[in-house]
PDB file of N, CA and C in Angstrom:
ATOM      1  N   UNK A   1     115.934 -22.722-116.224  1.00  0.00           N
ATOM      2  CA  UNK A   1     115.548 -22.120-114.974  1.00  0.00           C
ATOM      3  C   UNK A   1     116.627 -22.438-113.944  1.00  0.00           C
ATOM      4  N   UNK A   2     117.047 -21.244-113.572  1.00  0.00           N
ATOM      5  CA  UNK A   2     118.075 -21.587-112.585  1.00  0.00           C
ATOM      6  C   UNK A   2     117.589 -22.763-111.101  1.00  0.00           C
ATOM      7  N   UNK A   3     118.325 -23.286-110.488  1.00  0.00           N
ATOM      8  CA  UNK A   3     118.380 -24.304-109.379  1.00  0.00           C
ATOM      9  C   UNK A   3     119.258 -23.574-108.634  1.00  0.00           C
ATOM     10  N   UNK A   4     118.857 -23.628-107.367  1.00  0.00           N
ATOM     11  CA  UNK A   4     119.605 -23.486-105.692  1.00  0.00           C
ATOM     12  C   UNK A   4     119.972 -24.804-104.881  1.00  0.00           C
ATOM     13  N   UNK A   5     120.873 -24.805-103.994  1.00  0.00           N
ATOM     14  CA  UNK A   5     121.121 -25.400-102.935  1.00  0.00           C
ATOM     15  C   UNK A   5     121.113 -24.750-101.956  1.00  0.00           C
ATOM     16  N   UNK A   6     120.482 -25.507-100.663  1.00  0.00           N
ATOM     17  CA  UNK A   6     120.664 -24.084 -99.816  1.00  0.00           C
ATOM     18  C   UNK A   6     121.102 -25.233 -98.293  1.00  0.00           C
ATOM     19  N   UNK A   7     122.008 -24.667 -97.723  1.00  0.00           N
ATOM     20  CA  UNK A   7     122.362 -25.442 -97.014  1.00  0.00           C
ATOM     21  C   UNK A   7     122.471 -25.051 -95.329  1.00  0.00           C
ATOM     22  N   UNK A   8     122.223 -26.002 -94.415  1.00  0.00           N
ATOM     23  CA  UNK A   8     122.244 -25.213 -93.251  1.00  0.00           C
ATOM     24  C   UNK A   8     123.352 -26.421 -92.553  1.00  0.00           C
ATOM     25  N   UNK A   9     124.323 -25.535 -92.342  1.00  0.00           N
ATOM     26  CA  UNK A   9     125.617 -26.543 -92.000  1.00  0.00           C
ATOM     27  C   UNK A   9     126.265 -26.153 -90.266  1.00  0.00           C
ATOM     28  N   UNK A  10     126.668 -27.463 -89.599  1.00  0.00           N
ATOM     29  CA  UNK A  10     126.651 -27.451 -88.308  1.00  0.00           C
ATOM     30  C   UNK A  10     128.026 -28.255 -88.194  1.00  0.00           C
ATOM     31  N   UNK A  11     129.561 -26.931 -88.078  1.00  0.00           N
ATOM     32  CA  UNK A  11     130.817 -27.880 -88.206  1.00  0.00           C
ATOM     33  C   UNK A  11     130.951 -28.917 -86.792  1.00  0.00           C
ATOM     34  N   UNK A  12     131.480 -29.932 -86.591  1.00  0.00           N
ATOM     35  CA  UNK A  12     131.840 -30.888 -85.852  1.00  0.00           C
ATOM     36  C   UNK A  12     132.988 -31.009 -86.193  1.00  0.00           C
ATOM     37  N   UNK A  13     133.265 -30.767 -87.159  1.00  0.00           N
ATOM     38  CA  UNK A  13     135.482 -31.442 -87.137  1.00  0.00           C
ATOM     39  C   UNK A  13     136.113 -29.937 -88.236  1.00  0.00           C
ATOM     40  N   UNK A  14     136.386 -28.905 -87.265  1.00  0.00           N
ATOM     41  CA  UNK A  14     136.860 -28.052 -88.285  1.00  0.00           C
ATOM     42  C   UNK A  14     138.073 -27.959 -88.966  1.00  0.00           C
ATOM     43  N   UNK A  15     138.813 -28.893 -88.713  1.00  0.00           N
ATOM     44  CA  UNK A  15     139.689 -29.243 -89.792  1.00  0.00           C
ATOM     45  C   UNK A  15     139.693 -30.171 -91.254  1.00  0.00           C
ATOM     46  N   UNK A  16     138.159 -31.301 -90.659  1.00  0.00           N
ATOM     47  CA  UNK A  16     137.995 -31.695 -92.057  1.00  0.00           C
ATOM     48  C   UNK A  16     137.409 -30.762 -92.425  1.00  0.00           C
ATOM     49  N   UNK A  17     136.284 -29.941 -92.277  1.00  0.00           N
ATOM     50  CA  UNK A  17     135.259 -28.762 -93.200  1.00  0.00           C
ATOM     51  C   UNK A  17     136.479 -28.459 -93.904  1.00  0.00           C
ATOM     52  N   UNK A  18     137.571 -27.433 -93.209  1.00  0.00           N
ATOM     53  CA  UNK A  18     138.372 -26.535 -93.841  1.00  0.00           C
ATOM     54  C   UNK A  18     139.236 -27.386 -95.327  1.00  0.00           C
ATOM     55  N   UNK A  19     139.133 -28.323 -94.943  1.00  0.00           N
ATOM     56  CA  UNK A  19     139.716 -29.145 -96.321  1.00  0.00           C
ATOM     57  C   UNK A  19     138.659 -29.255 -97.549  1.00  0.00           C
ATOM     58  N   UNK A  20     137.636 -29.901 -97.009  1.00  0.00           N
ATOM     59  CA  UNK A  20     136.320 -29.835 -97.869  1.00  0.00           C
ATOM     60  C   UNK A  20     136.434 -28.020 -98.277  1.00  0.00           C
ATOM     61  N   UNK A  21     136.341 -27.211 -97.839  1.00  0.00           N
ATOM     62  CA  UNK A  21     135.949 -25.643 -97.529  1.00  0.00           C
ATOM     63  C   UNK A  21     137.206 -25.386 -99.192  1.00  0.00           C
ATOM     64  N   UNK A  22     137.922 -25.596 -98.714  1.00  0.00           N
ATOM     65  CA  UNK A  22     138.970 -25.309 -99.947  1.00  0.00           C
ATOM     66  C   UNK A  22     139.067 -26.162-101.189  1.00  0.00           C
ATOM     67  N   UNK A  23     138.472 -27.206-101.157  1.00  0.00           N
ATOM     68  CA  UNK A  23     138.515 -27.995-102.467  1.00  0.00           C
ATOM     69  C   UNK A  23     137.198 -28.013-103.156  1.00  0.00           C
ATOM     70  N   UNK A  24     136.543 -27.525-102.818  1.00  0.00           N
ATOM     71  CA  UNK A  24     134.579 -28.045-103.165  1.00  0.00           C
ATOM     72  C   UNK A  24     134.115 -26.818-103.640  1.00  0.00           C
ATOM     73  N   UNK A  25     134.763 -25.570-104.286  1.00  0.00           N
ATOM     74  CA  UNK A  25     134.491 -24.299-105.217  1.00  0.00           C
ATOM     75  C   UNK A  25     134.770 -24.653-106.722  1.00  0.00           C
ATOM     76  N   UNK A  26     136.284 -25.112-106.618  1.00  0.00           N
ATOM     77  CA  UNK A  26     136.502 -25.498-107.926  1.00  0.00           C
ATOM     78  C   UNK A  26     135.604 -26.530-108.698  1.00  0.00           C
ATOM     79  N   UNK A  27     135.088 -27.577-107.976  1.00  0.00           N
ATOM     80  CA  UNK A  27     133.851 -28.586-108.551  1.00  0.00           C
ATOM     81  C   UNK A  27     132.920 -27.713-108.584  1.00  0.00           C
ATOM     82  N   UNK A  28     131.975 -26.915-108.142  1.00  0.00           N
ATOM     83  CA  UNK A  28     130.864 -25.834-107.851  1.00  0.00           C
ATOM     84  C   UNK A  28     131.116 -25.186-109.544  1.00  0.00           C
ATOM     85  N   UNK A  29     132.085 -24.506-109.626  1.00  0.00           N
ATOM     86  CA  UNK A  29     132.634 -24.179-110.574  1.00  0.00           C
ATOM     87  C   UNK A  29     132.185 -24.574-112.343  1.00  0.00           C
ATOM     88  N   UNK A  30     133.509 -25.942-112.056  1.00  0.00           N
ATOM     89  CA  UNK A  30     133.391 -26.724-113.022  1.00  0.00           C
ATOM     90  C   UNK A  30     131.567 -27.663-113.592  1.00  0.00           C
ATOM     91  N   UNK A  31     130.885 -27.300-112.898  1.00  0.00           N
ATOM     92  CA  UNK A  31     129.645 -27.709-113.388  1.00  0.00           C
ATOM     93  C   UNK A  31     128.763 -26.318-113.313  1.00  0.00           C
ATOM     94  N   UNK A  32     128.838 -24.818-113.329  1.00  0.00           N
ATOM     95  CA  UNK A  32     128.394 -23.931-114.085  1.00  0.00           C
ATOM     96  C   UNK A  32     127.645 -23.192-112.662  1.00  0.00           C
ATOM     97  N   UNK A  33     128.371 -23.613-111.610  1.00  0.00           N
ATOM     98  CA  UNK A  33     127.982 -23.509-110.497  1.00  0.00           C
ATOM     99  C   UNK A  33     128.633 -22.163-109.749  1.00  0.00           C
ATOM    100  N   UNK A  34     127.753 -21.152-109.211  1.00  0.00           N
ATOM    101  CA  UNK A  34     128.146 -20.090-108.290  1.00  0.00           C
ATOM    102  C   UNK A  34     127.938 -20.095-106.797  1.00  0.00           C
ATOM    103  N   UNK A  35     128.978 -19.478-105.852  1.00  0.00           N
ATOM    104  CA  UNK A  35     128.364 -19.344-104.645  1.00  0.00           C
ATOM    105  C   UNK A  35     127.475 -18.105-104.334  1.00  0.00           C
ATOM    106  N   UNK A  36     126.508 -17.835-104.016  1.00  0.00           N
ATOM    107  CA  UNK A  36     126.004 -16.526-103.208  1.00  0.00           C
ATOM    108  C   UNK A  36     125.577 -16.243-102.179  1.00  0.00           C
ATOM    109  N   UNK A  37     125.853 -17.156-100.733  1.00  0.00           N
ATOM    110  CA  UNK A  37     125.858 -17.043 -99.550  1.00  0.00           C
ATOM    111  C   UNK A  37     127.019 -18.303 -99.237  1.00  0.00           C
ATOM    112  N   UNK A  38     127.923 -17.912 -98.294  1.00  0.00           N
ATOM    113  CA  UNK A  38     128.855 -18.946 -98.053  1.00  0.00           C
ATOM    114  C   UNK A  38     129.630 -18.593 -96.401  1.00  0.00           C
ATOM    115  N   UNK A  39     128.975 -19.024 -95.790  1.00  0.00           N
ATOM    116  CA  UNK A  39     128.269 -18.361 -94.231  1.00  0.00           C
ATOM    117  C   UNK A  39     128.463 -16.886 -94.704  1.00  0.00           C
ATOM    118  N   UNK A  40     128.955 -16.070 -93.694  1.00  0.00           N
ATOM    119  CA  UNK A  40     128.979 -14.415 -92.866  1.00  0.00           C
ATOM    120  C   UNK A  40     127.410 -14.817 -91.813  1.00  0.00           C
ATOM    121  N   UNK A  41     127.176 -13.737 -91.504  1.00  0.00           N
ATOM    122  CA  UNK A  41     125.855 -13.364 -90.406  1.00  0.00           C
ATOM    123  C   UNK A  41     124.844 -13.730 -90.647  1.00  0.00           C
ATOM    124  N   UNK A  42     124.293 -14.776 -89.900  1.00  0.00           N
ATOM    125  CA  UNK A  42     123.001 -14.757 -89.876  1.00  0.00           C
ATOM    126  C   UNK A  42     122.358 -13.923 -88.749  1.00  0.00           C
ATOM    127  N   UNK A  43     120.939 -13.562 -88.835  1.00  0.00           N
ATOM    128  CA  UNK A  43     119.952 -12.978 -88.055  1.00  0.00           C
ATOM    129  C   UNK A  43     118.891 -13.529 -88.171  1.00  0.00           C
ATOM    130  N   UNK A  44     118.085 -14.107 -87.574  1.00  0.00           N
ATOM    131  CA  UNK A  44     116.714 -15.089 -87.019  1.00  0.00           C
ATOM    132  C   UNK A  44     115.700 -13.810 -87.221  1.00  0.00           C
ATOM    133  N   UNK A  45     114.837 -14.127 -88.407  1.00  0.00           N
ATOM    134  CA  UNK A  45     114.002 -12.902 -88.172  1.00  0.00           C
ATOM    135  C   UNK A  45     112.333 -13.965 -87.444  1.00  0.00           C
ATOM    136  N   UNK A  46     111.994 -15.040 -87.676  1.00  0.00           N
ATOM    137  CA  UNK A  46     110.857 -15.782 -87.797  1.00  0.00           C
ATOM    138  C   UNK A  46     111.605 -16.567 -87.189  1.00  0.00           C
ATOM    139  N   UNK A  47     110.278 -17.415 -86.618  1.00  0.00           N
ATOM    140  CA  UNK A  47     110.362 -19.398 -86.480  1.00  0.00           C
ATOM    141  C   UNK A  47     111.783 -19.558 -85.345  1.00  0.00           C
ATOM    142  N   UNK A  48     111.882 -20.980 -85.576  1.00  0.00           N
ATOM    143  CA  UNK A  48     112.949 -21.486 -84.968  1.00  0.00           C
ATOM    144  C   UNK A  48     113.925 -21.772 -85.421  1.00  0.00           C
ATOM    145  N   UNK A  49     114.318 -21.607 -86.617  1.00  0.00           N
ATOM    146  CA  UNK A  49     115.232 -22.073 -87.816  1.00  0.00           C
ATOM    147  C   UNK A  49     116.532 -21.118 -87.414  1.00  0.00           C
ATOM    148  N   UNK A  50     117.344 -21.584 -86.820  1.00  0.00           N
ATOM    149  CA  UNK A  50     118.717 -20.979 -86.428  1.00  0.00           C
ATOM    150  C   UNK A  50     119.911 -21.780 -86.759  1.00  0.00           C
ATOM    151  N   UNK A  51     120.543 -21.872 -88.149  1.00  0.00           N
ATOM    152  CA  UNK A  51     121.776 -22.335 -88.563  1.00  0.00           C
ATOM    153  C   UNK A  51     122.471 -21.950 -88.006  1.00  0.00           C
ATOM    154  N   UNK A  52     123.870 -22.333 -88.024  1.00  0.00           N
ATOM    155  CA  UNK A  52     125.222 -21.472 -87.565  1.00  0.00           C
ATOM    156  C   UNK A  52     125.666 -21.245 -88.793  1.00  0.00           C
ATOM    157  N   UNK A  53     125.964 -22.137 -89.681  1.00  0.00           N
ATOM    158  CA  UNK A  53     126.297 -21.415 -90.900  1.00  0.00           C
ATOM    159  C   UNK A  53     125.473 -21.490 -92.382  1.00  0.00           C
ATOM    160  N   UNK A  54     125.227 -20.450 -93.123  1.00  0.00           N
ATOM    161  CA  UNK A  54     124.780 -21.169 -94.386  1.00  0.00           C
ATOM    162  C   UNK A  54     125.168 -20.785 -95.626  1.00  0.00           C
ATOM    163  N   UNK A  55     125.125 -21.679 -96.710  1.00  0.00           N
ATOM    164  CA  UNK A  55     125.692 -21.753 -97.825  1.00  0.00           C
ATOM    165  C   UNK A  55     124.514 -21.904 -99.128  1.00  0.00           C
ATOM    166  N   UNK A  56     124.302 -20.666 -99.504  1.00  0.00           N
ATOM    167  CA  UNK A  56     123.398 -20.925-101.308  1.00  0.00           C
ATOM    168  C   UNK A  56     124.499 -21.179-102.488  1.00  0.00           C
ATOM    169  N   UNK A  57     123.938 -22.384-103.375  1.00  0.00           N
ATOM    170  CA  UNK A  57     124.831 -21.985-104.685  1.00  0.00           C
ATOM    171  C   UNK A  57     123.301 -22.694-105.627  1.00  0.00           C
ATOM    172  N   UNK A  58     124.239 -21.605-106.608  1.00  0.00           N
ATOM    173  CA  UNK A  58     123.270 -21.445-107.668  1.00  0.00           C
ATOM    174  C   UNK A  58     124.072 -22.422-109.361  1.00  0.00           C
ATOM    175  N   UNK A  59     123.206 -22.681-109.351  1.00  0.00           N
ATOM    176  CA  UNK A  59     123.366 -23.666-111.087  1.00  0.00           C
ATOM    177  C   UNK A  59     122.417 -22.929-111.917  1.00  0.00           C
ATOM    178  N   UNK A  60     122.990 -23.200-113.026  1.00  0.00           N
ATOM    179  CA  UNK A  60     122.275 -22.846-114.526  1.00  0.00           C
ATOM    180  C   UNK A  60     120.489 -23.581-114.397  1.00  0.00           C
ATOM    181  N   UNK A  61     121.114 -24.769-114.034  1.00  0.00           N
ATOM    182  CA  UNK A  61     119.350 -25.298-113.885  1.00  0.00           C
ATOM    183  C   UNK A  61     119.568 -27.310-112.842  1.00  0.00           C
ATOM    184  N   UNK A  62     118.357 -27.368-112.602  1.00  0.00           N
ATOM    185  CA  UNK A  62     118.618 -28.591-111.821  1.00  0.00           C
ATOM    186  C   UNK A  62     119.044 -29.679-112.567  1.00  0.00           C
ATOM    187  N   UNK A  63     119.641 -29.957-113.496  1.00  0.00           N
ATOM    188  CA  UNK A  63     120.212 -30.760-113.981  1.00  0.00           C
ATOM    189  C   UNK A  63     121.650 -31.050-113.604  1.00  0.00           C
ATOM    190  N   UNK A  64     122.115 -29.580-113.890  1.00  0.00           N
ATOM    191  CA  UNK A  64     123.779 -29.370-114.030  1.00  0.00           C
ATOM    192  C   UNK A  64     123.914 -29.540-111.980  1.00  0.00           C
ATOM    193  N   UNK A  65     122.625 -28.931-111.226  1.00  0.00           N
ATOM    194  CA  UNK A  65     122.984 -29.012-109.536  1.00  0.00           C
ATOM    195  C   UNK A  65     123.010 -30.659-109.641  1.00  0.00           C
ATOM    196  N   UNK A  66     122.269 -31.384-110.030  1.00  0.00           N
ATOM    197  CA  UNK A  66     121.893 -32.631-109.891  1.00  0.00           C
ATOM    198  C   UNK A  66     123.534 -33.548-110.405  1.00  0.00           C
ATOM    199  N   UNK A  67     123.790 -33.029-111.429  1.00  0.00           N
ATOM    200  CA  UNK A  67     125.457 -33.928-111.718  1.00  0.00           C
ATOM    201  C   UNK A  67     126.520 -33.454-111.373  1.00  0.00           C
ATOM    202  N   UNK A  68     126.461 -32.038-110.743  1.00  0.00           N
ATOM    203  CA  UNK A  68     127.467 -32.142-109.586  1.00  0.00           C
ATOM    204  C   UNK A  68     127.717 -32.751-108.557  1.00  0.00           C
ATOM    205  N   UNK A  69     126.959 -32.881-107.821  1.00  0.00           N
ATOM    206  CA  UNK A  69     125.777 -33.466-106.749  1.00  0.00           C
ATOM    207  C   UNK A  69     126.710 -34.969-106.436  1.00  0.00           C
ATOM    208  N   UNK A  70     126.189 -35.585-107.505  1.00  0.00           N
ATOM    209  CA  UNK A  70     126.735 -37.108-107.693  1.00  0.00           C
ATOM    210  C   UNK A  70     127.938 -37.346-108.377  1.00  0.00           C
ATOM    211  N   UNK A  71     128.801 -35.876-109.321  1.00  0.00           N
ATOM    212  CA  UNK A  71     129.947 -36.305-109.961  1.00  0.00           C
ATOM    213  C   UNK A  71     130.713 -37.083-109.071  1.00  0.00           C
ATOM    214  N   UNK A  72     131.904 -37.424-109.788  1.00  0.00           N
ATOM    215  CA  UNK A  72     133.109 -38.043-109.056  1.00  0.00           C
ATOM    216  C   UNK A  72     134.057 -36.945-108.274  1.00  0.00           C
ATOM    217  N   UNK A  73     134.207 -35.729-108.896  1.00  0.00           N
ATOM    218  CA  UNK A  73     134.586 -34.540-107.844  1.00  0.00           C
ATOM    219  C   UNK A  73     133.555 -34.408-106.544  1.00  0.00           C
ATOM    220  N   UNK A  74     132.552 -34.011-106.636  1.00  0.00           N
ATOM    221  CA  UNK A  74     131.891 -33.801-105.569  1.00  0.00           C
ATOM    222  C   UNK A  74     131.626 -35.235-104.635  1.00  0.00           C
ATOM    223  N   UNK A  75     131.298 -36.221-105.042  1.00  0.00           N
ATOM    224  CA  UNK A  75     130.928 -37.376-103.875  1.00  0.00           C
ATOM    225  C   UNK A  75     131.720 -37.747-102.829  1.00  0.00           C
ATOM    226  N   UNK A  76     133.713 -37.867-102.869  1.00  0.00           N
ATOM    227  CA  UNK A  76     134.405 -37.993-102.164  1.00  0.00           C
ATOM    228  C   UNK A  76     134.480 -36.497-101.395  1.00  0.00           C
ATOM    229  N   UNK A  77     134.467 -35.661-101.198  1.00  0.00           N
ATOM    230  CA  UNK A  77     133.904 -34.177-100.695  1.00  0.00           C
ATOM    231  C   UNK A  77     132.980 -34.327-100.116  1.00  0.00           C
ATOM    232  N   UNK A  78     132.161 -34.550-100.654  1.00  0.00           N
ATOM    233  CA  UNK A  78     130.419 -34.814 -99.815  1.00  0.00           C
ATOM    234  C   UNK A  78     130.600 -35.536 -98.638  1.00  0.00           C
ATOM    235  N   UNK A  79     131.417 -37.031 -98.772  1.00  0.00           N
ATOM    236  CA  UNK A  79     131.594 -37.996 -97.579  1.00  0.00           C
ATOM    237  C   UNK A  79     132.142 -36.668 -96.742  1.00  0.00           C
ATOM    238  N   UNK A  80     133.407 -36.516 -96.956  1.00  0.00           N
ATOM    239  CA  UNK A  80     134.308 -36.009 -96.040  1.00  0.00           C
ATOM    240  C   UNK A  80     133.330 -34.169 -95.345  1.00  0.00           C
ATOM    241  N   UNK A  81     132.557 -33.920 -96.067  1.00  0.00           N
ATOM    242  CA  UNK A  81     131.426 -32.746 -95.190  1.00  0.00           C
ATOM    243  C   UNK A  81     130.531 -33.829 -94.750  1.00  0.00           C
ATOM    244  N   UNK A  82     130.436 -35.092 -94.246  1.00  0.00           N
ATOM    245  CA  UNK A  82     129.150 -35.332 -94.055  1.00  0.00           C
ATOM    246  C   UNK A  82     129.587 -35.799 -92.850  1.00  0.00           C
ATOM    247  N   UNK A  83     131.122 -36.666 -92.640  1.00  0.00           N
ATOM    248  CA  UNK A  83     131.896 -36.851 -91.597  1.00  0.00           C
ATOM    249  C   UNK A  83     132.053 -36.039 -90.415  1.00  0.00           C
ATOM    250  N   UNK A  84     131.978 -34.233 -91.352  1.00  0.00           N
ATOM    251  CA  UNK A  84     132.931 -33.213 -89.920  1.00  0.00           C
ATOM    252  C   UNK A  84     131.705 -32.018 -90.103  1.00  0.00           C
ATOM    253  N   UNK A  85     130.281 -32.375 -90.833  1.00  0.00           N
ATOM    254  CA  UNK A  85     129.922 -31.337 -90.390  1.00  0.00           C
ATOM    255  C   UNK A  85     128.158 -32.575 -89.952  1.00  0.00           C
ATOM    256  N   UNK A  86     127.400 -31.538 -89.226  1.00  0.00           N
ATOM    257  CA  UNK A  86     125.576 -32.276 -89.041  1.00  0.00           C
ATOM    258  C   UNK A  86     124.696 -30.794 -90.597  1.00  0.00           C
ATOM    259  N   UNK A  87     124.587 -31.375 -91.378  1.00  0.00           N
ATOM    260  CA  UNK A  87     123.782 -30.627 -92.579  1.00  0.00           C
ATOM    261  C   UNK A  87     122.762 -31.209 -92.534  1.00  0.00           C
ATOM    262  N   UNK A  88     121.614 -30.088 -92.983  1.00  0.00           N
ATOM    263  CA  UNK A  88     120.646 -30.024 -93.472  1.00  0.00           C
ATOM    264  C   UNK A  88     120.387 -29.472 -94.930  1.00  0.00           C
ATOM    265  N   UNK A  89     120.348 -30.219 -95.693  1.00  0.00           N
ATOM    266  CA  UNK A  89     120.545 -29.241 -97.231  1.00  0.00           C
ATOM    267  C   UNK A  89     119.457 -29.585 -98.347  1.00  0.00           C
ATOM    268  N   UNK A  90     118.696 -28.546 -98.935  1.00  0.00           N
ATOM    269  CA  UNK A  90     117.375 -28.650-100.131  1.00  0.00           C
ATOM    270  C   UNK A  90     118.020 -28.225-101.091  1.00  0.00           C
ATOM    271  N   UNK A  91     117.402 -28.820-102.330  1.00  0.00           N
ATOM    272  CA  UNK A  91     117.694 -27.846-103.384  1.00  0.00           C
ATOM    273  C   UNK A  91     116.169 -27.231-104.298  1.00  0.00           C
ATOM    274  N   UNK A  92     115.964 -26.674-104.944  1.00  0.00           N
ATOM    275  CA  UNK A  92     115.026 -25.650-105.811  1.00  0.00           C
ATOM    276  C   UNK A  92     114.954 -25.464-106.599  1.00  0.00           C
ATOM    277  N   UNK A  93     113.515 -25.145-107.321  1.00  0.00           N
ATOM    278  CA  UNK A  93     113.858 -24.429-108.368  1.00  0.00           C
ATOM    279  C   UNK A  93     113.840 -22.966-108.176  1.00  0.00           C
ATOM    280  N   UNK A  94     114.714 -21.894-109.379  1.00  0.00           N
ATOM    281  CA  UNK A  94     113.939 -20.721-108.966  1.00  0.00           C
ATOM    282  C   UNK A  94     112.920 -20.394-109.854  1.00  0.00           C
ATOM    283  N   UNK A  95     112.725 -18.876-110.237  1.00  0.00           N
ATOM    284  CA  UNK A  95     111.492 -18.353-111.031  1.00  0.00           C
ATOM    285  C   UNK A  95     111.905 -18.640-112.369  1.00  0.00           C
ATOM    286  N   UNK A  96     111.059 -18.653-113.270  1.00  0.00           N
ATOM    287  CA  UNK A  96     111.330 -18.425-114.253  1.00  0.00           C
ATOM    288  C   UNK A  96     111.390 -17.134-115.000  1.00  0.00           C
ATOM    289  N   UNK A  97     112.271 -17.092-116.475  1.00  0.00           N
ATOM    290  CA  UNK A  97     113.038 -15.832-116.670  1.00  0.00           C
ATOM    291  C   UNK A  97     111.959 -14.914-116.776  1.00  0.00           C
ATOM    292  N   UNK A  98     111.536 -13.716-116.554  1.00  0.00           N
ATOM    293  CA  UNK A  98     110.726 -12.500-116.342  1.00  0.00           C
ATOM    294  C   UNK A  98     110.768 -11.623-117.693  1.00  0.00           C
ATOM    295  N   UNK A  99     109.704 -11.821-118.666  1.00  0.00           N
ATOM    296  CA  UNK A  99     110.158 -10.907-119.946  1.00  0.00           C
ATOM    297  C   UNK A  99     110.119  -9.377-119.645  1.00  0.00           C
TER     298      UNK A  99
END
């Protein structure tokens, strides 16, 4: 069953993001990982929930999100987005496969 991350990200240092921004696909990647929202436009349809930017990626299943998560590629990345941006980030499951 596929797994999401879904992230609601608030830059503070846009020169570290942009470093993180360019190195943190290829790890996404290398653990079976896709992007399918990685900011463009948001629009507030409900509630109060107003990101400035947001980011979904999708894994094969919460395992493979889960050891990216903590690999040794992603954790030094993680510091350095956690430094230059304020996140809020869940992860999910999704549906299961539909015969």
């Amino acid at each position: 069953m596929a797994a999401y991350l879904i992230g609601d990200v608030e830059v503070l240092d846009a020169a570290g993001y942009e470093v993180y921004r360019q190195q943190v696909p290829a790890t996404v990647a290398a653990y079976g990982g896709r992007y399918l929202v990685r900011g463009g436009a948001i629009e507030q349809l409900e509630g109060t929930w107003a990101p400035s930017r947001c980011v979904v990626l999708e894994f094969p299943g919460m395992a493979q999100l889960k050891t990216w998560w903590n690999s040794p590629e992603y954790v030094p990345l993680r510091a350095l987005r956690e430094r230059s941006t304020r996140s809020n980030i869940i992860v999910t499951e999704g549906l299961a496969a539909v015969p």
